[in-house]
Structures are given as structure tokens and as C-alpha cells.
C-alpha atoms as a PDB file:
ATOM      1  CA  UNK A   1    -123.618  68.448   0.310  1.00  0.00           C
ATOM      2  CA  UNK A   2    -127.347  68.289   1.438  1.00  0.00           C
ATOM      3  CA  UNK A   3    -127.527  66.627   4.476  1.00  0.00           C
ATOM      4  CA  UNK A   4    -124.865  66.259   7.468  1.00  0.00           C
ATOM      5  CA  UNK A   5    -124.563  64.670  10.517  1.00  0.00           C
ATOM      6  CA  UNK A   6    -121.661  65.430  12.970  1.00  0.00           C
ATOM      7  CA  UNK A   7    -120.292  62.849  14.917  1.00  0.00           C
ATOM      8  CA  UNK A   8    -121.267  62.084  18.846  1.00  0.00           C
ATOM      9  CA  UNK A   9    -117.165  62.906  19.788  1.00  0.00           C
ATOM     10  CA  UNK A  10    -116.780  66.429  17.914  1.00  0.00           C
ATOM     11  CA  UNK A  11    -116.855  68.752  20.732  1.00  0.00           C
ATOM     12  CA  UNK A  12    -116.046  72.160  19.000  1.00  0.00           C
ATOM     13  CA  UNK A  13    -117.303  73.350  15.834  1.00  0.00           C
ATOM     14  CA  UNK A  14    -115.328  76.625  14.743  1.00  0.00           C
ATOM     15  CA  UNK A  15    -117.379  79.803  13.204  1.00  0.00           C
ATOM     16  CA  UNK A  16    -118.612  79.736   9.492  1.00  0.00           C
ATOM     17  CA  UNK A  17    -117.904  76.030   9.033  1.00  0.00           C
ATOM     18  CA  UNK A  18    -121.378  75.804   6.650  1.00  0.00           C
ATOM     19  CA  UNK A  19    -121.041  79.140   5.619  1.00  0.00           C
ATOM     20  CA  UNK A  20    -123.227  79.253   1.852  1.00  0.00           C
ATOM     21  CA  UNK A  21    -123.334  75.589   1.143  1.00  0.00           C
ATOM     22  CA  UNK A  22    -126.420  76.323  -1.083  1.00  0.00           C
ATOM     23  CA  UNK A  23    -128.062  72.724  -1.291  1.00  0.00           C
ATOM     24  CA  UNK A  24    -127.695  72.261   2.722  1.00  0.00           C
ATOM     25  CA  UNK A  25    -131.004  71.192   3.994  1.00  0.00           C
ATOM     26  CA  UNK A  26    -130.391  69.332   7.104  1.00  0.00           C
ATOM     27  CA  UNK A  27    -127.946  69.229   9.929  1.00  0.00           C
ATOM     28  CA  UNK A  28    -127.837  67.449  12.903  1.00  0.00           C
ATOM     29  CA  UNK A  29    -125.622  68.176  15.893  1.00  0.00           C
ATOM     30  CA  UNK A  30    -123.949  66.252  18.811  1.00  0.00           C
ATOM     31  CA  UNK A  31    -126.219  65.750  21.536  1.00  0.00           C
ATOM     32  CA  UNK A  32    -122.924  67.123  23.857  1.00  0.00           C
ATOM     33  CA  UNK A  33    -121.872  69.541  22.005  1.00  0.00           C
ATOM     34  CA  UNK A  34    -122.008  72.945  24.378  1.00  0.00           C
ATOM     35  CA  UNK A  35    -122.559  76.656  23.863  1.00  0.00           C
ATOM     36  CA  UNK A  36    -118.943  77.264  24.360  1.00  0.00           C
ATOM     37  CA  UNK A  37    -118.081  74.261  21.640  1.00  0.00           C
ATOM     38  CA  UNK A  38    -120.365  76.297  19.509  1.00  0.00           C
ATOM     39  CA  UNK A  39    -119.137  78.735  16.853  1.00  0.00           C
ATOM     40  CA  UNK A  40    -120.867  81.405  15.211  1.00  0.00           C
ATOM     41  CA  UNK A  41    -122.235  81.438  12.221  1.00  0.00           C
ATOM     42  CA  UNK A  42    -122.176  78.406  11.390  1.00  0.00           C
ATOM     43  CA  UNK A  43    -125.086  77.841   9.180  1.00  0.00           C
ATOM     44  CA  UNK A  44    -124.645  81.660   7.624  1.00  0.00           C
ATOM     45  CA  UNK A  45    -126.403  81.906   3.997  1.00  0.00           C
ATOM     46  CA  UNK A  46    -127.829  78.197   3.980  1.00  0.00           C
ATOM     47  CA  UNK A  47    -130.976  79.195   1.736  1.00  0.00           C
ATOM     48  CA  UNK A  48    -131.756  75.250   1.647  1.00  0.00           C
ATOM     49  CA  UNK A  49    -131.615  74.480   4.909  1.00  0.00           C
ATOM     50  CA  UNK A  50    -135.383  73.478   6.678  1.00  0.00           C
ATOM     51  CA  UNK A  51    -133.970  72.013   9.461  1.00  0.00           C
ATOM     52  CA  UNK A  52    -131.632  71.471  12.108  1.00  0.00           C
ATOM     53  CA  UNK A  53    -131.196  68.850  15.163  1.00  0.00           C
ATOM     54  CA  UNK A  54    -129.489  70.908  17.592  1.00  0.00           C
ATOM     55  CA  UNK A  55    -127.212  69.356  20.599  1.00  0.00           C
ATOM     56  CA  UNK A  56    -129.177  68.485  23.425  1.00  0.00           C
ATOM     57  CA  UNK A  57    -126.838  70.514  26.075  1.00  0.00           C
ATOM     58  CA  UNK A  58    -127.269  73.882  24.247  1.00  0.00           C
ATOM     59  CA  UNK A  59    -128.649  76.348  26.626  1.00  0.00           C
ATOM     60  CA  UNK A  60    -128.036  79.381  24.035  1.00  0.00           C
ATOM     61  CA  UNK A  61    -129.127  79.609  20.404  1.00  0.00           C
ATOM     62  CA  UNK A  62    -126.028  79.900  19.055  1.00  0.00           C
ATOM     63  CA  UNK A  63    -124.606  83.383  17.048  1.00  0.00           C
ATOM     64  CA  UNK A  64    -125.787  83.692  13.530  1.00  0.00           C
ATOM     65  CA  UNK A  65    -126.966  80.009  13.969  1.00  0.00           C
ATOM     66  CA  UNK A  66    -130.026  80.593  11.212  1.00  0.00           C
ATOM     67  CA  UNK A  67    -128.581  84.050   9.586  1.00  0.00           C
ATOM     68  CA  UNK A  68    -129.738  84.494   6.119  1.00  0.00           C
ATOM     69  CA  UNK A  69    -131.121  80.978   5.928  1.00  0.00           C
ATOM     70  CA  UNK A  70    -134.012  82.022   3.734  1.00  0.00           C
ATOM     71  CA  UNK A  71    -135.259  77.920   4.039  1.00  0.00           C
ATOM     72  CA  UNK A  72    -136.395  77.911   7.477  1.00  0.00           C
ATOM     73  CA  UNK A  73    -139.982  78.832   8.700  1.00  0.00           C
ATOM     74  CA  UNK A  74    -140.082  77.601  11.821  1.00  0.00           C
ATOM     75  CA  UNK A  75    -137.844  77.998  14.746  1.00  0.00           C
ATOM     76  CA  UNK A  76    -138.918  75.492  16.807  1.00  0.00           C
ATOM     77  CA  UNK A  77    -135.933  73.482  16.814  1.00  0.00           C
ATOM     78  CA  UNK A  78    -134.051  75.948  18.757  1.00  0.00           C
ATOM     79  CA  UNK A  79    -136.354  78.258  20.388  1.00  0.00           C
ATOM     80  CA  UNK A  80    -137.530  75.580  22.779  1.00  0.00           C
ATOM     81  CA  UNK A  81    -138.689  75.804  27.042  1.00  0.00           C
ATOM     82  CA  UNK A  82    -134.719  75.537  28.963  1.00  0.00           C
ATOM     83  CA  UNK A  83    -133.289  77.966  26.344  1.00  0.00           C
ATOM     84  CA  UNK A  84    -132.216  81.226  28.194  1.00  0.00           C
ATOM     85  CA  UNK A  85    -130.606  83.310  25.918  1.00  0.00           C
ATOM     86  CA  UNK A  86    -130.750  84.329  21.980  1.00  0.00           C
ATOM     87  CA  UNK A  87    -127.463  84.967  20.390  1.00  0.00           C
ATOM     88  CA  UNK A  88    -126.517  88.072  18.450  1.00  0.00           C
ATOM     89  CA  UNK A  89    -128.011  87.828  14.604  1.00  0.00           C
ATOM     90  CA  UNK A  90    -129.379  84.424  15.508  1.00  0.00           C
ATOM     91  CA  UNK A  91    -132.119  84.794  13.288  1.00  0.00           C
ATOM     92  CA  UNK A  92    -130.733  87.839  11.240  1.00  0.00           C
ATOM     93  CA  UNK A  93    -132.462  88.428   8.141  1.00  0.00           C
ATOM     94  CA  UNK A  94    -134.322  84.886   7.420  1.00  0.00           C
ATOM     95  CA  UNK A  95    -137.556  85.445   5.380  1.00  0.00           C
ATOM     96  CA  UNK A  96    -139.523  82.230   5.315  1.00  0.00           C
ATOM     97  CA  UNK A  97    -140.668  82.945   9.722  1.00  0.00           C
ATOM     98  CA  UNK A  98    -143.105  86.229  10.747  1.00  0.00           C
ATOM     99  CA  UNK A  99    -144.390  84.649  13.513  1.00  0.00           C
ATOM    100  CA  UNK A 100    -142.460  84.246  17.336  1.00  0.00           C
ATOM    101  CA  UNK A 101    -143.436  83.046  20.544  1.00  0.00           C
ATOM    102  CA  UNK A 102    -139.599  83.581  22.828  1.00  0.00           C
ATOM    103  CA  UNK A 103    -139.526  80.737  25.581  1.00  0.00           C
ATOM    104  CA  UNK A 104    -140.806  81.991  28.399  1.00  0.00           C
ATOM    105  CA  UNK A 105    -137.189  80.511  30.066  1.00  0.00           C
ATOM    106  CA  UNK A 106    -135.124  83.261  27.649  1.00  0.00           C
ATOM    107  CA  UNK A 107    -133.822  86.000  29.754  1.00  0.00           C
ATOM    108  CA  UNK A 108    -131.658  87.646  26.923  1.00  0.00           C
ATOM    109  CA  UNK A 109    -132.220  88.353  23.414  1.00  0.00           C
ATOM    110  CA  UNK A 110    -128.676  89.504  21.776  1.00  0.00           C
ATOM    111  CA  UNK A 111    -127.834  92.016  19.370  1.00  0.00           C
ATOM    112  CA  UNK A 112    -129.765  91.953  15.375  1.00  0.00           C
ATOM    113  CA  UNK A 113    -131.243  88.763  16.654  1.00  0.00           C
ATOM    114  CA  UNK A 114    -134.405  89.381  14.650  1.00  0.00           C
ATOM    115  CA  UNK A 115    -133.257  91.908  12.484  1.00  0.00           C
ATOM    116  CA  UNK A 116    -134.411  92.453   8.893  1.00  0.00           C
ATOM    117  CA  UNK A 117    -137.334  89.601   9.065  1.00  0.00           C
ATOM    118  CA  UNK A 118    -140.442  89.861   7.746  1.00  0.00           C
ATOM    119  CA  UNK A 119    -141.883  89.579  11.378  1.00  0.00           C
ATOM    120  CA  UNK A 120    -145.080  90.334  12.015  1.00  0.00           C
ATOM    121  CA  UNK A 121    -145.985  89.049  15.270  1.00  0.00           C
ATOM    122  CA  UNK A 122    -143.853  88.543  18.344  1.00  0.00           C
ATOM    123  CA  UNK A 123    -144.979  87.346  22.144  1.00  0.00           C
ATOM    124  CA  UNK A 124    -142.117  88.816  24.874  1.00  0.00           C
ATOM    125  CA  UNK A 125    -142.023  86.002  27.899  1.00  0.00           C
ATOM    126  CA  UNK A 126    -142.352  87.765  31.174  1.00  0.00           C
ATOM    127  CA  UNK A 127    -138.846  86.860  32.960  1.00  0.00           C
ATOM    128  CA  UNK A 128    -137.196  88.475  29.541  1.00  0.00           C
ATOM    129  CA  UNK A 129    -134.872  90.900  30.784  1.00  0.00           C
ATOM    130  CA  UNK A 130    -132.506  91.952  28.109  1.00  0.00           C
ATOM    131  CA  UNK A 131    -133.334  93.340  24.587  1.00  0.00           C
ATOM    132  CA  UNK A 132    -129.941  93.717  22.808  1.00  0.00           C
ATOM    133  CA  UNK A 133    -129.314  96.413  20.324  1.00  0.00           C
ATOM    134  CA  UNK A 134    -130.886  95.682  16.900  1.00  0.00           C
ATOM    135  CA  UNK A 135    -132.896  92.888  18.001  1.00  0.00           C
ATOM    136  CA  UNK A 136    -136.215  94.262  16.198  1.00  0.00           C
ATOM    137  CA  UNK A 137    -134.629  96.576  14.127  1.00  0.00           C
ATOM    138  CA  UNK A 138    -135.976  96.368   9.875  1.00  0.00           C
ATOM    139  CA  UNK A 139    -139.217  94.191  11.046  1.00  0.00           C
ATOM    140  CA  UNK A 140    -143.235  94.044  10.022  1.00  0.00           C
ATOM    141  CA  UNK A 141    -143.886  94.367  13.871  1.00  0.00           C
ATOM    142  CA  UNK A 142    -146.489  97.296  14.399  1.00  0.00           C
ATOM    143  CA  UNK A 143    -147.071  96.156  17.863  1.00  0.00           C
ATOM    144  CA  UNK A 144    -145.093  94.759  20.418  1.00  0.00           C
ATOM    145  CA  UNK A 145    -146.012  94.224  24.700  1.00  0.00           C
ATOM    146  CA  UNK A 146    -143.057  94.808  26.483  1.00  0.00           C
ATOM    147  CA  UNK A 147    -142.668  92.535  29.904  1.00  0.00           C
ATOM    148  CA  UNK A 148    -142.372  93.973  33.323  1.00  0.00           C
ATOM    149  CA  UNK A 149    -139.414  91.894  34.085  1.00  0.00           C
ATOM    150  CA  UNK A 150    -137.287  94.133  30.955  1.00  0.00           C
ATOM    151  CA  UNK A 151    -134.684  96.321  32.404  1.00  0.00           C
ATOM    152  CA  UNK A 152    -132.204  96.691  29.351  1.00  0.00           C
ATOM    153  CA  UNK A 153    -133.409  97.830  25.748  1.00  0.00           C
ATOM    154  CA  UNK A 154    -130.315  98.328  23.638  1.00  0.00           C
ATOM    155  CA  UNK A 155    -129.855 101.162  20.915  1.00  0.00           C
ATOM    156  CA  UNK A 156    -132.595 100.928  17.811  1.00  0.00           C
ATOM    157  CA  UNK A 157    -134.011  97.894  19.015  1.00  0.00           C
ATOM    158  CA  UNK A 158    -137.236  98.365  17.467  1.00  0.00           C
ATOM    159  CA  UNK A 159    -135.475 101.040  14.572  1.00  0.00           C
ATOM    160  CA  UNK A 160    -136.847 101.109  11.416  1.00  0.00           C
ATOM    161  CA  UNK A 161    -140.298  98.954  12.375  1.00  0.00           C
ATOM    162  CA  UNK A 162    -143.905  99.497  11.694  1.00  0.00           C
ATOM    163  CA  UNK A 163    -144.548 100.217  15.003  1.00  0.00           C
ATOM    164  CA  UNK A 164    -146.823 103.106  15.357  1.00  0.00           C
ATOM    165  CA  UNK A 165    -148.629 104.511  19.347  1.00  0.00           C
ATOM    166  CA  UNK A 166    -146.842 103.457  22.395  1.00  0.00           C
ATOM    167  CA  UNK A 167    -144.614 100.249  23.214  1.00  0.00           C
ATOM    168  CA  UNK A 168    -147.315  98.299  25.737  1.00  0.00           C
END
């Protein structure tokens, strides 16, 4: 299996439905298919994959969508202007990306979103408000500017990072 495109009817896709499928490189998804239709993890350990088409009417980056997917080294498929929020371990652990710029229309960034990249770099939109636990936490960041509009930092956030002086 290297390549898969979902059908325009599917409108749920359960948790870990990809999960390892080694040779992966490409999926494409419904353009209905919602956040709630979405499960977690779907794409979990896909070191192939180097690209996804994701469904037009997702508004969240789905759970885990990316987790351990060592393939991908850019996240602009998902991370795109009208996204608001960044599920938990969204981008947990992938290698191949150390630079971020978060939509400046994401409000949320969930739990281990980031966690254990090789990060280097990440810009914080002003309008951000949440910053779940975990979300930094393992990284190459050494400096990060917080926004005003953050009112929520969640435990070890930036735990276990290269970040040395004061968060700006």
C-alpha cells in the first residue's frame, strides 16, 4: 500500500486506521470529511509518507495526524490560514520539519503537539491563546516569543528544550 485515496461518501474514519503501513507515501482525504469524522492517529508511524490532501472542512489538525511520520518535512498541508486549533501529538516526534510558522488563525495548540522534534525555530501567531501541556517539550528551540494574547501554558510545555534567558 503506497498511495490511497478515500472516497468523497466516507464520512468517519476511526483512530489508527494507517497505523505503520511502512511504504505509505500519500493520502488523500474527503473534501467533507469533518473534525468530528476524524479519528486519531490515523497516520501514526507512516515513515514513508510526504504527503497528505487533507478534507477541505477540517478546521482542526487532527490528533496524532503526522505522529512519528519521520517522511514529512513540511507541514503545510495542514497548518494552513482558517485552521484554529492543533490537536494533541499532532506532530509528535516527526524528524524530517525544524522549522514552524502556526497560522496566525490557531487559537489552541494541544497537548505533545510538537514534542520530541528536532525544532529549531518556531513563530507564535498573536491571537494564540492556549499552549497545551507538552507542546514544546524534547525540542532544539533555544528561543521562543510568547504572544500577548496567551493566557494558558500547560505543564512542561517547553520541558526538556534548549531554551536558555527568559521566554520573550
Amino acid at each position: 500500500l503506497t498511495s490511497v485515496t478515500l472516497p468523497e461518501s466516507l464520512d468517519k474514519i476511526d483512530d489508527f486506521v494507517f497505523n505503520t503501513c511502512e511504504n505509505l507515501t500519500y493520502v488523500s482525504f474527503p473534501s467533507g470529511l469533518s473534525d468530528e469524522g476524524t479519528g486519531a492517529y490515523i497516520l501514526n508511524d507512516c515513515d514513508a509518507l510526504t504527503s497528505i490532501k487533507p478534507s477541505a472542512a477540517w478546521k482542526d489538525v487532527p490528533s496524532g495526524i503526522f505522529a512519528r511520520c519521520d517522511g514529512i518535512t513540511d507541514f503545510s498541508s495542514v497548518l494552513y490560514e482558517g485552521v484554529t486549533k492543533i490537536g494533541g501529538a499532532a506532530f509528535f516526534k516527526c524528524s524530517g520539519v525544524t522549522e514552524v510558522t502556526i497560522p496566525s488563525t490557531v487559537k489552541e495548540i494541544g497537548y505533545c503537539a510538537f514534542e520530541q522534534m528536532q525544532l529549531t525555530d518556531v513563530v507564535l501567531p498573536e491571537g494564540l491563546t492556549t499552549l497545551g501541556s507538552r507542546a514544546f517539550a524534547m525540542t532544539g528551540l533555544s528561543e521562543v516569543n510568547l504572544p500577548d494574547s496567551l493566557v494558558e501554558i500547560g505543564a512542561g510545555a517547553f520541558s526538556s528544550t534548549k531554551i536558555s534567558g527568559e521566554l520573550k
